[in-house]
Each structure stands twice: as structure tokens, then as C-alpha cells.
Protein backbone atom coordinates (compact mmCIF):
# COMPACT_ATOMS: atom_id res chain seq x y z
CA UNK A 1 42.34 87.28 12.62
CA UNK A 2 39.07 88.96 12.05
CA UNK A 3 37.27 87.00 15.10
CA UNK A 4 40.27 87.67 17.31
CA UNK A 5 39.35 91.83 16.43
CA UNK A 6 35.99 91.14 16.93
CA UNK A 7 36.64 89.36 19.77
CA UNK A 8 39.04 91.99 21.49
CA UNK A 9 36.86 94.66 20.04
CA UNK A 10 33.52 94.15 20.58
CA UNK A 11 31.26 96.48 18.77
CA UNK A 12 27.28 96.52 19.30
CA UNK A 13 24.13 97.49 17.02
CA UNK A 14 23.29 101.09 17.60
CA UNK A 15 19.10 101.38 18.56
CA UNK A 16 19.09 104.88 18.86
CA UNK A 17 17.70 108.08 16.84
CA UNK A 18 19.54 107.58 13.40
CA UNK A 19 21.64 110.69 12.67
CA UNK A 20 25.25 110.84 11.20
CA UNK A 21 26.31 112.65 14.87
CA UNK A 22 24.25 109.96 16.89
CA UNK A 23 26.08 107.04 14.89
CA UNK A 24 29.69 108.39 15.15
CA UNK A 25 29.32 109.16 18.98
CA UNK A 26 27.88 105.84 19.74
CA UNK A 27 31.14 104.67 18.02
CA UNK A 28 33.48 106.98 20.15
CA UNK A 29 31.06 106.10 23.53
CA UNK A 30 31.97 102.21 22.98
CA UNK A 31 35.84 103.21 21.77
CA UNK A 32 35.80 104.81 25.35
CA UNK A 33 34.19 101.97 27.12
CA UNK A 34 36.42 99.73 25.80
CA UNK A 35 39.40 101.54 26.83
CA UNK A 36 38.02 102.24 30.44
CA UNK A 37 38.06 98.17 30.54
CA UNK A 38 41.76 98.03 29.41
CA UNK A 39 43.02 100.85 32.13
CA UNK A 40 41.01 98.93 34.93
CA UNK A 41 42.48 95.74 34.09
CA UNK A 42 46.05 97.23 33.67
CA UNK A 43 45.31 99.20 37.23
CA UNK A 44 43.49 96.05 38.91
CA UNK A 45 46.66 93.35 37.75
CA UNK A 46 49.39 95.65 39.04
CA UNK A 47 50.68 97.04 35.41
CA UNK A 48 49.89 100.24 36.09
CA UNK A 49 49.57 102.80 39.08
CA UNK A 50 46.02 104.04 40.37
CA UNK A 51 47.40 107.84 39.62
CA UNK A 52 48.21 106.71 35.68
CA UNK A 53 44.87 104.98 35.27
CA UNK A 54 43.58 108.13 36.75
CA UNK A 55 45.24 110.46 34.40
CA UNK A 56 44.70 108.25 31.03
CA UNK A 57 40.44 107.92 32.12
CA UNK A 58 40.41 111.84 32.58
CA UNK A 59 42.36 112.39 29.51
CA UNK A 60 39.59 109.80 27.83
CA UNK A 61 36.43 111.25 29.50
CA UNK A 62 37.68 115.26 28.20
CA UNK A 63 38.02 113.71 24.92
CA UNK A 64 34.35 111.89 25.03
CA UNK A 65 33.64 115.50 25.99
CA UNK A 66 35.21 116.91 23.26
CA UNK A 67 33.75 115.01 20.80
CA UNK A 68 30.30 115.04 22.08
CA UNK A 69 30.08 119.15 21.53
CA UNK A 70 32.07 118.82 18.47
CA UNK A 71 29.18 116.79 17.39
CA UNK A 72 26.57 118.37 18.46
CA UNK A 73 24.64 115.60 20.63
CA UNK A 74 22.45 117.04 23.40
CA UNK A 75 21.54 120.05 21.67
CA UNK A 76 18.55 121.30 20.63
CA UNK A 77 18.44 122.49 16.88
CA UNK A 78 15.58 124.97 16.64
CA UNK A 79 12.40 123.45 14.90
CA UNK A 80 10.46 125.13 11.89
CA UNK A 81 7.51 126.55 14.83
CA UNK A 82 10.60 128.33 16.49
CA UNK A 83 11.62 130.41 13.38
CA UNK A 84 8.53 131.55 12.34
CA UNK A 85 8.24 132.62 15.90
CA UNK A 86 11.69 134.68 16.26
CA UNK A 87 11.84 138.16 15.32
């Protein structure tokens, strides 16, 4: 059962900067890639209508959105020289 998940689920080593927000959005970056495959494949084979694979990715992409501010990623905490130089 366990290479059948692995299998279905790929998951891959994570080589970037090591933080706790890095980590947990480079788990949410491969959930999304993952189902991006699923809601081609569905819309490719027929199962599903362009306009629903449409809707699900943007409904996807605002959560990958979401969680990327939530976390924090992209933004620039202010170093040590910057608060010794604010007023």
C-alpha cells in the first residue's frame, strides 16, 4: 500500500534555504502540482469540462496564494543593520 501512495504521490527532497515556512510551502507547491496533473488528465480524457478544470486550477492557484502570504515566503524580514538604522 505504501509504494502504491508513494507511487500516486510522489514527493521530492527539498534543496532549498531550510526554514519551517520554506519546508511547508515546498510541501503545498508539490500538493498543487500534483493536483494540476490530476485536473489536466481529468480535462484531457473527457471526465471533465475545460470550464471545471478552469475553475478547480484557479480555486488551487488562490489557495497556493493564500498560503504563500500566510507564510511569509518572498518577504523580506528586516536584518539587524536595518534596526539600528530606523529611527
Amino acid at each position: 500500500m505504501k509504494e502504491r501512495e508513494d507511487f500516486l504521490h510522489p514527493r521530492n527532497r527539498y534543496y532549498g534555504d531550510f526554514t519551517p515556512e520554506n519546508l511547508a510551502f515546498n510541501a503545498n507547491l508539490q500538493e498543487f502540482a500534483q493536483k494540476i496533473t490530476y485536473i489536466c488528465s481529468l480535462e484531457t480524457g473527457g471526465k471533465i469540462s475545460a470550464e471545471k478544470a478552469y475553475k478547480d486550477i484557479k480555486a488551487l492557484w488562490k489557495n497556493l496564494k493564500s498560503s504563500k502570504k500566510q507564510l511569509g515566503i518572498g518577504q523580506n524580514p528586516p536584518t539587524s543593520d536595518d534596526e539600528e538604522n530606523s529611527p
